[in-house]
PDB file of N, CA and C in Angstrom:
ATOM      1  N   UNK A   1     -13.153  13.193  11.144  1.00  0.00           N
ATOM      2  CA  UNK A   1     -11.827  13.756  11.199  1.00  0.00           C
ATOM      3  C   UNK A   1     -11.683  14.828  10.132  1.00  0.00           C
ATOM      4  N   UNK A   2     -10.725  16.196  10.497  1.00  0.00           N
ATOM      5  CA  UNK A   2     -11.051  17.116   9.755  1.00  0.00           C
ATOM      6  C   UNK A   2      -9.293  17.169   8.651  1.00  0.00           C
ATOM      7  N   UNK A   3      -9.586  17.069   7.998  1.00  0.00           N
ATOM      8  CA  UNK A   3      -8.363  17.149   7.108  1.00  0.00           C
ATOM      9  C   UNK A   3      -8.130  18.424   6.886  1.00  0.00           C
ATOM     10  N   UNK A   4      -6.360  18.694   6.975  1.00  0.00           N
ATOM     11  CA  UNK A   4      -5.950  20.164   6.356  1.00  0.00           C
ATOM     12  C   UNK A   4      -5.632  20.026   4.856  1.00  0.00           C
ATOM     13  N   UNK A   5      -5.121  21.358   4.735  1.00  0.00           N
ATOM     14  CA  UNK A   5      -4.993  21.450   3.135  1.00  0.00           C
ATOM     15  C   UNK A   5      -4.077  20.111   2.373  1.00  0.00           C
ATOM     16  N   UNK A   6      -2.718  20.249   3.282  1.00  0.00           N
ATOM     17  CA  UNK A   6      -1.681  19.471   3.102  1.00  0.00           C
ATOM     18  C   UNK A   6      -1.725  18.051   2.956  1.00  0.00           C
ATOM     19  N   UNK A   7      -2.359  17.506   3.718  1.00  0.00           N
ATOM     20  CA  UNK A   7      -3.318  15.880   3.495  1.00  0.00           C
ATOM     21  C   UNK A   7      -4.512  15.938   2.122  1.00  0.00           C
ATOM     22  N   UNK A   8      -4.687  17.191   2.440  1.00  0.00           N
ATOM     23  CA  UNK A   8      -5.873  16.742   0.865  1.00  0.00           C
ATOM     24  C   UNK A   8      -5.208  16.639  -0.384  1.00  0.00           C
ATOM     25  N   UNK A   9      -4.038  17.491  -0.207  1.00  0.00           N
ATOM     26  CA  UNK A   9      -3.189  17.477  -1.819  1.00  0.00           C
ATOM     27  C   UNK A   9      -2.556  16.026  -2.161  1.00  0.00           C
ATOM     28  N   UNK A  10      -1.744  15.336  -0.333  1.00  0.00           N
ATOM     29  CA  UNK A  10      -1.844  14.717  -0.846  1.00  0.00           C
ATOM     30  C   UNK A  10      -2.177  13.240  -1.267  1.00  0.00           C
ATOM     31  N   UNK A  11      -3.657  13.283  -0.480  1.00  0.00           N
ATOM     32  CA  UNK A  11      -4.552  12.116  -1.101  1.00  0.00           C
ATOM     33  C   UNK A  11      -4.799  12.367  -2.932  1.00  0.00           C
ATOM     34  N   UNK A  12      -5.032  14.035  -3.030  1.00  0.00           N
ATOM     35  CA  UNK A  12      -5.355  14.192  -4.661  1.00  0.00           C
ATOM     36  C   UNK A  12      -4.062  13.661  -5.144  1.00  0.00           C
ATOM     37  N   UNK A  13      -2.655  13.715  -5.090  1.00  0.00           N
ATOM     38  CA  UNK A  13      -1.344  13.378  -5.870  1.00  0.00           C
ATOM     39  C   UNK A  13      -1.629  11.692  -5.772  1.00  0.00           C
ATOM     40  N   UNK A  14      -2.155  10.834  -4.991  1.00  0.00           N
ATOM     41  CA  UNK A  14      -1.724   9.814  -4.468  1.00  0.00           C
ATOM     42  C   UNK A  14      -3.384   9.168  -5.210  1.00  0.00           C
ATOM     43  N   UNK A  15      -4.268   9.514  -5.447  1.00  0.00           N
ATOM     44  CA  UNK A  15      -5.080   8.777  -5.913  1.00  0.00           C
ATOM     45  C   UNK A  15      -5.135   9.819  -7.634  1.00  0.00           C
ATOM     46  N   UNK A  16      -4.257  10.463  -8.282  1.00  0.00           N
ATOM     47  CA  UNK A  16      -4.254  10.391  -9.857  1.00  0.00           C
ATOM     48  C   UNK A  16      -2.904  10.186 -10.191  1.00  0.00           C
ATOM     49  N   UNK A  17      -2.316   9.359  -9.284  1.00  0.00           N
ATOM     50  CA  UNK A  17      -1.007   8.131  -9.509  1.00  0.00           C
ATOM     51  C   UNK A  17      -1.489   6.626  -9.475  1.00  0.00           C
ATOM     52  N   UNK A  18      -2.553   6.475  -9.017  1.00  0.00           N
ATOM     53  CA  UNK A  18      -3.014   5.353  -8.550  1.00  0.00           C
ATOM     54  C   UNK A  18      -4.174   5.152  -9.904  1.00  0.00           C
ATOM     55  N   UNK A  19      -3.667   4.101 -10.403  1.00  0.00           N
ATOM     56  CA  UNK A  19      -4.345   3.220 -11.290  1.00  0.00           C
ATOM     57  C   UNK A  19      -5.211   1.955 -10.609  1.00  0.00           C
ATOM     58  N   UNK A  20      -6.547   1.393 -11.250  1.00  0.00           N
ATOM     59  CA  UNK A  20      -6.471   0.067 -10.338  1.00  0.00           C
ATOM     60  C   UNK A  20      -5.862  -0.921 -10.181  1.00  0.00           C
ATOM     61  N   UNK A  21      -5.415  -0.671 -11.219  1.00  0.00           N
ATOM     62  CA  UNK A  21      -3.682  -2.345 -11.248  1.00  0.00           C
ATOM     63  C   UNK A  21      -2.864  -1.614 -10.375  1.00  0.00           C
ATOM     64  N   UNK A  22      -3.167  -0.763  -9.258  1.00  0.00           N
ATOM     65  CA  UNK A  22      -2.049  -0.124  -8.841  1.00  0.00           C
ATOM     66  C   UNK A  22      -2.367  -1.213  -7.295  1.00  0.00           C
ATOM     67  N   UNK A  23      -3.327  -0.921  -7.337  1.00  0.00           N
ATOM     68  CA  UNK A  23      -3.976  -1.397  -5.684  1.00  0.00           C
ATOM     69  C   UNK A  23      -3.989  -2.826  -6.261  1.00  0.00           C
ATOM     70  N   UNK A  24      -3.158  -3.955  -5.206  1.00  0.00           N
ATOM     71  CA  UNK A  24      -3.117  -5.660  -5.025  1.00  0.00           C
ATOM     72  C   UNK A  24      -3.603  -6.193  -3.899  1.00  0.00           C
ATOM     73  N   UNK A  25      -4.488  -7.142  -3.989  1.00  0.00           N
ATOM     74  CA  UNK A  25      -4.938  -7.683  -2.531  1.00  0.00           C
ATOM     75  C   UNK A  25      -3.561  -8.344  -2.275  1.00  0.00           C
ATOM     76  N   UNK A  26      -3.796  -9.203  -0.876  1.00  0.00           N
ATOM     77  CA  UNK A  26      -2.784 -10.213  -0.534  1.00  0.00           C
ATOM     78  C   UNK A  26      -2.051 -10.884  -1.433  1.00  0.00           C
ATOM     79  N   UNK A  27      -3.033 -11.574  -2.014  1.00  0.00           N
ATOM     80  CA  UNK A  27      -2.756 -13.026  -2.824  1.00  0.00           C
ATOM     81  C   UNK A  27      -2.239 -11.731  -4.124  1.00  0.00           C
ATOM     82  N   UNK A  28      -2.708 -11.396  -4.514  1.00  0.00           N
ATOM     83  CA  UNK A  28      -1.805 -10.952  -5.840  1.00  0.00           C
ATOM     84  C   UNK A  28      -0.756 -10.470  -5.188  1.00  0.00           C
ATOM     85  N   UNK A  29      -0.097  -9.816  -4.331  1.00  0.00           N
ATOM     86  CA  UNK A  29       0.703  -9.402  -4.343  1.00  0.00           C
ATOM     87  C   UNK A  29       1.226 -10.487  -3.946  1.00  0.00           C
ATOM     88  N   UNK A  30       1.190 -11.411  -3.197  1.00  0.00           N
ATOM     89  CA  UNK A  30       2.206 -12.935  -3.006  1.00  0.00           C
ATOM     90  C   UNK A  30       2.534 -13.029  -4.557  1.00  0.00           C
ATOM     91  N   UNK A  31       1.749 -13.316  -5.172  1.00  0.00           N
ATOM     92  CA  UNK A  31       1.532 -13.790  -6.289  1.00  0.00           C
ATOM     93  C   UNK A  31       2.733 -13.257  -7.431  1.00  0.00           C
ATOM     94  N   UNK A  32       2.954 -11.349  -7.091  1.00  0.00           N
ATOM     95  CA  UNK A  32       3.813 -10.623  -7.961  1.00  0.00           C
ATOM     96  C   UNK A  32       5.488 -10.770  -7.397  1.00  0.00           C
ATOM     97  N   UNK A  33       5.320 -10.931  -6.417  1.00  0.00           N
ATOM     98  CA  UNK A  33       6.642 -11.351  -5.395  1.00  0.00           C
ATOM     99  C   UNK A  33       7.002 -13.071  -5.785  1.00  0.00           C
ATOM    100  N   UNK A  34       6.222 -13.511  -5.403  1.00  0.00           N
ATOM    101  CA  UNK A  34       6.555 -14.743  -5.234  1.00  0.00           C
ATOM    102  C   UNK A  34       6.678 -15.405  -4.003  1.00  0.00           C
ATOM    103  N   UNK A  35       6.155 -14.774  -3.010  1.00  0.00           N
ATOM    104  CA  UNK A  35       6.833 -15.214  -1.733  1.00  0.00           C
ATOM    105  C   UNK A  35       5.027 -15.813  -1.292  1.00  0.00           C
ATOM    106  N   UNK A  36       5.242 -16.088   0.167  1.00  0.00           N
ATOM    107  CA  UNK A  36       4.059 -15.956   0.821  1.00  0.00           C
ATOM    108  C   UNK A  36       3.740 -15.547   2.256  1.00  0.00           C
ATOM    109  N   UNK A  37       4.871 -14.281   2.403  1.00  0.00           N
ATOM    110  CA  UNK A  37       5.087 -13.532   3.916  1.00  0.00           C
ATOM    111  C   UNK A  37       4.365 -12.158   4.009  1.00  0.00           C
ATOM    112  N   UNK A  38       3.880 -12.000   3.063  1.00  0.00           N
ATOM    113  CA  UNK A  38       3.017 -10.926   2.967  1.00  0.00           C
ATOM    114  C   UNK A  38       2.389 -10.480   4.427  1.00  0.00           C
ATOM    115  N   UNK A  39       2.130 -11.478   5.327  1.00  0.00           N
ATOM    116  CA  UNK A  39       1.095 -11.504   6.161  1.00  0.00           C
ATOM    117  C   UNK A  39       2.232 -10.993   7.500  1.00  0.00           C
ATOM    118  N   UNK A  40       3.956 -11.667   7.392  1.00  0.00           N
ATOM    119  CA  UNK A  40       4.893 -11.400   8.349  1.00  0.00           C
ATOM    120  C   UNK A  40       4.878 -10.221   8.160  1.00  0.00           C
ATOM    121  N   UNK A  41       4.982 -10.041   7.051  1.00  0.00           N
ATOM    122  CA  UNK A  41       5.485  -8.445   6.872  1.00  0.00           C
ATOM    123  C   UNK A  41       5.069  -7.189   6.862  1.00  0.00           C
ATOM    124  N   UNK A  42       3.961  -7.594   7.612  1.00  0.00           N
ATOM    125  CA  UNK A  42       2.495  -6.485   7.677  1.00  0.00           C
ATOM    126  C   UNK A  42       3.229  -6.845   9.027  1.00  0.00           C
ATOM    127  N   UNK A  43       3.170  -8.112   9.734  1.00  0.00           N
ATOM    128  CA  UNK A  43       2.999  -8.017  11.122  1.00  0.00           C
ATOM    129  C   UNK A  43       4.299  -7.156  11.945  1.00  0.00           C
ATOM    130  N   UNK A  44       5.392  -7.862  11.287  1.00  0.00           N
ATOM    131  CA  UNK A  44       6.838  -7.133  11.556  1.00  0.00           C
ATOM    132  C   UNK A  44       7.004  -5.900  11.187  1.00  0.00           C
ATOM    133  N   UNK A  45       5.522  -4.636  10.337  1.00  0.00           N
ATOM    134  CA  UNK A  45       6.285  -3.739  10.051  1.00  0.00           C
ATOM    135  C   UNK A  45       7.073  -3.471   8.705  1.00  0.00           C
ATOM    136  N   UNK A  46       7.387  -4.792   8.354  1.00  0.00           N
ATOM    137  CA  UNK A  46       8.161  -4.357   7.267  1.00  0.00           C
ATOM    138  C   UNK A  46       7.260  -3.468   5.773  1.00  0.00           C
ATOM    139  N   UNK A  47       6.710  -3.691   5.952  1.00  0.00           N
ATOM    140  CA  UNK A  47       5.472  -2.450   4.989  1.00  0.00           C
ATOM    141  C   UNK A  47       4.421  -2.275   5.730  1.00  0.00           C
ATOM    142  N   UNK A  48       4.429  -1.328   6.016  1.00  0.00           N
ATOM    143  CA  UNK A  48       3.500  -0.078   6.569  1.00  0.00           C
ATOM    144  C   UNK A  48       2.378   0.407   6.344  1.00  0.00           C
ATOM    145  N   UNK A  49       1.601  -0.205   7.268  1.00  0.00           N
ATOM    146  CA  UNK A  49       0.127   0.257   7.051  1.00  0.00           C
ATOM    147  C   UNK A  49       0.184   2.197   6.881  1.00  0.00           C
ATOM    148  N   UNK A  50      -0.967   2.108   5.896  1.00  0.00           N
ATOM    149  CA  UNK A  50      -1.027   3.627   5.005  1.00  0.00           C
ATOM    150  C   UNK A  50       0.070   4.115   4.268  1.00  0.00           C
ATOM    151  N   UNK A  51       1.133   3.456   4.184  1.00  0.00           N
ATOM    152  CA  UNK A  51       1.965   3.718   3.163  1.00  0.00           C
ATOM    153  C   UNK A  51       2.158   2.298   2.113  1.00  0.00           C
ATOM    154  N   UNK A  52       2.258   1.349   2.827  1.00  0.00           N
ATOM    155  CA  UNK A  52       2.684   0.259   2.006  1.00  0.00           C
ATOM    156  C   UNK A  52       0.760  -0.397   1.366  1.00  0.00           C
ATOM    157  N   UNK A  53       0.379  -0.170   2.495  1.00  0.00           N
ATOM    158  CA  UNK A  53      -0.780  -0.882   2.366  1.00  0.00           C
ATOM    159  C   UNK A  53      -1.963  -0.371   3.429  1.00  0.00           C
ATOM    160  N   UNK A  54      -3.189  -0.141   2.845  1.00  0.00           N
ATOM    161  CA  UNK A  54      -3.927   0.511   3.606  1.00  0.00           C
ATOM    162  C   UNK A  54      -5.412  -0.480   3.926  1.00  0.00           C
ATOM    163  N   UNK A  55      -6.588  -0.485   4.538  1.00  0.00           N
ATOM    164  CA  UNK A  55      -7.333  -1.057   5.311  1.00  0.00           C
ATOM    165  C   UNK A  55      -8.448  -0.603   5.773  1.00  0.00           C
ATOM    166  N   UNK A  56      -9.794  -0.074   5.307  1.00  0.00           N
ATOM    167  CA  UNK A  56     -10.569   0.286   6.001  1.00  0.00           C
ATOM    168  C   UNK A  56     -11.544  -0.677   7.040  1.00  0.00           C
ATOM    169  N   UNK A  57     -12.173   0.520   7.482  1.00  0.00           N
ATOM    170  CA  UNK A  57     -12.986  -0.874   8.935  1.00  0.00           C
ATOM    171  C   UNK A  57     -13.780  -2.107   8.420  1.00  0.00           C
ATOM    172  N   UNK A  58     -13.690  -3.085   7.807  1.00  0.00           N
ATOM    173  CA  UNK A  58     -14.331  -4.285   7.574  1.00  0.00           C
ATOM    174  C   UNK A  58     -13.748  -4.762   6.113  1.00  0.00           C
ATOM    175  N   UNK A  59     -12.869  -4.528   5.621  1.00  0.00           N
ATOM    176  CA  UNK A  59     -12.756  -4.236   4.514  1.00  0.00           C
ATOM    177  C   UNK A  59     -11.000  -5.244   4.631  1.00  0.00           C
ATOM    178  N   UNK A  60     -10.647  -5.749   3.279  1.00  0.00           N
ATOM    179  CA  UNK A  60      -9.433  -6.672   3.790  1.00  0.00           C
ATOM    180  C   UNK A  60      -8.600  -5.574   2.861  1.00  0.00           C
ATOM    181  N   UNK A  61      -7.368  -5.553   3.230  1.00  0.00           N
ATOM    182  CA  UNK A  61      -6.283  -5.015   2.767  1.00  0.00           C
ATOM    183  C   UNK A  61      -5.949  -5.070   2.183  1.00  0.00           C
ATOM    184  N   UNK A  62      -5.741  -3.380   1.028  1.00  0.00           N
ATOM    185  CA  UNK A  62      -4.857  -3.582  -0.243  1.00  0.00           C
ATOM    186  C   UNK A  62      -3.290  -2.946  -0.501  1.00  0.00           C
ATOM    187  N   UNK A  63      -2.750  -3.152  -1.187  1.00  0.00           N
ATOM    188  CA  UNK A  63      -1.208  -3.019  -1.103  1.00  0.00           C
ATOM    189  C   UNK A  63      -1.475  -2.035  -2.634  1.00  0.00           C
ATOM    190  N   UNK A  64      -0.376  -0.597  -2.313  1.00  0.00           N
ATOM    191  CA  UNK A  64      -0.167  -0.131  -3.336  1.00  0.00           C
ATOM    192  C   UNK A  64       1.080  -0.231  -4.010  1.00  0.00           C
ATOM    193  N   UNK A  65       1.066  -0.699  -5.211  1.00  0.00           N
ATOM    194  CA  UNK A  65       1.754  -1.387  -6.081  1.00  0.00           C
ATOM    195  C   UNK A  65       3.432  -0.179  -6.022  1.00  0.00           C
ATOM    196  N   UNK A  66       3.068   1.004  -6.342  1.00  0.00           N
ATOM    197  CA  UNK A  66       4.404   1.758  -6.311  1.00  0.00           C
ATOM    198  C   UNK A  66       5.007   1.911  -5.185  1.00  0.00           C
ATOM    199  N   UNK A  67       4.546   1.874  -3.917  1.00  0.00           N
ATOM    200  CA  UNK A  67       5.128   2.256  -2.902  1.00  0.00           C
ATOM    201  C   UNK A  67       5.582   1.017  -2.509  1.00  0.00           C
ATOM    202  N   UNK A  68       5.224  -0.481  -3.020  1.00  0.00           N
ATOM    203  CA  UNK A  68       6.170  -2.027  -2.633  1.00  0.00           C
ATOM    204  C   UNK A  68       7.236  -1.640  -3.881  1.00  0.00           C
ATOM    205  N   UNK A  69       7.180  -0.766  -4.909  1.00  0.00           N
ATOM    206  CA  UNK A  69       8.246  -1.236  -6.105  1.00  0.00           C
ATOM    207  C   UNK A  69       9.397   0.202  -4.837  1.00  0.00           C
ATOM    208  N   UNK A  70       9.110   0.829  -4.702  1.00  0.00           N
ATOM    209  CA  UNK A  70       9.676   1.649  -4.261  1.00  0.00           C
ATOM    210  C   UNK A  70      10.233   1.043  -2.985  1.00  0.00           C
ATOM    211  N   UNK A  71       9.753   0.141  -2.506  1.00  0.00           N
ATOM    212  CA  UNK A  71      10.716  -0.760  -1.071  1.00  0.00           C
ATOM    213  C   UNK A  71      11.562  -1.443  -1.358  1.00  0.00           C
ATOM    214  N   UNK A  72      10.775  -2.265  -2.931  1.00  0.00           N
ATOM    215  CA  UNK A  72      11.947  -3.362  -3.466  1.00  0.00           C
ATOM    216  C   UNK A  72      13.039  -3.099  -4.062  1.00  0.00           C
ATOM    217  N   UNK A  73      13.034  -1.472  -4.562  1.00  0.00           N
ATOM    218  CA  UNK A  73      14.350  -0.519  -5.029  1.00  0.00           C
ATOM    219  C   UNK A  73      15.163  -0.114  -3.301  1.00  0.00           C
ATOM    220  N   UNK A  74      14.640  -0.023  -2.332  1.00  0.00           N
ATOM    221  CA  UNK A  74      15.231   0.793  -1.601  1.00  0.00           C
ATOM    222  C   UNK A  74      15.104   2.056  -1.728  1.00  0.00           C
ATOM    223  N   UNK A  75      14.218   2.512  -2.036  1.00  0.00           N
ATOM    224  CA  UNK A  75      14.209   4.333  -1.674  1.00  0.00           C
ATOM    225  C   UNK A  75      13.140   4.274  -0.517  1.00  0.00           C
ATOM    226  N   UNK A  76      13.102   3.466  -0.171  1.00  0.00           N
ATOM    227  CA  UNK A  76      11.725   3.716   1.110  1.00  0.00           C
ATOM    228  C   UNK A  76      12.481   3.395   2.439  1.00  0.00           C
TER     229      UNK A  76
END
């Protein structure tokens, strides 16, 4: 897949915001919440694959930490 300019800037903005305490598997992020719907809330949508949380092919899913603080404020 061929990326334009506009996607490359901003994967570059989005990975020198991104710390590794930024990226949470499942369980930590249950863990920072407190809950254990993590798994509904992928399914329902309610956080959004490639924004809330992203997934490559074989690979289990990580959650980026600002864009859940940014749901749990409501600006998302």
């Amino acid at each position: 897949m061929r990326r334009n300019a506009s996607n490359q800037s901003a994967l570059v903005a989005l990975n020198e915001r991104a710390t590794p305490d930024a990226w949470l598997t499942r369980c930590e992020l249950e863990a920072k919440l407190g809950c254990e719907s993590v798994r509904e809330m992928m399914r329902n949508g309610t956080l959004r694959r490639d924004f809330h949380w992203f997934q490559r092919e074989g690979t289990r899913a990580l959650f980026w930490w600002p864009a859940i603080v940014a749901w749990l404020q409501g600006a998302d």
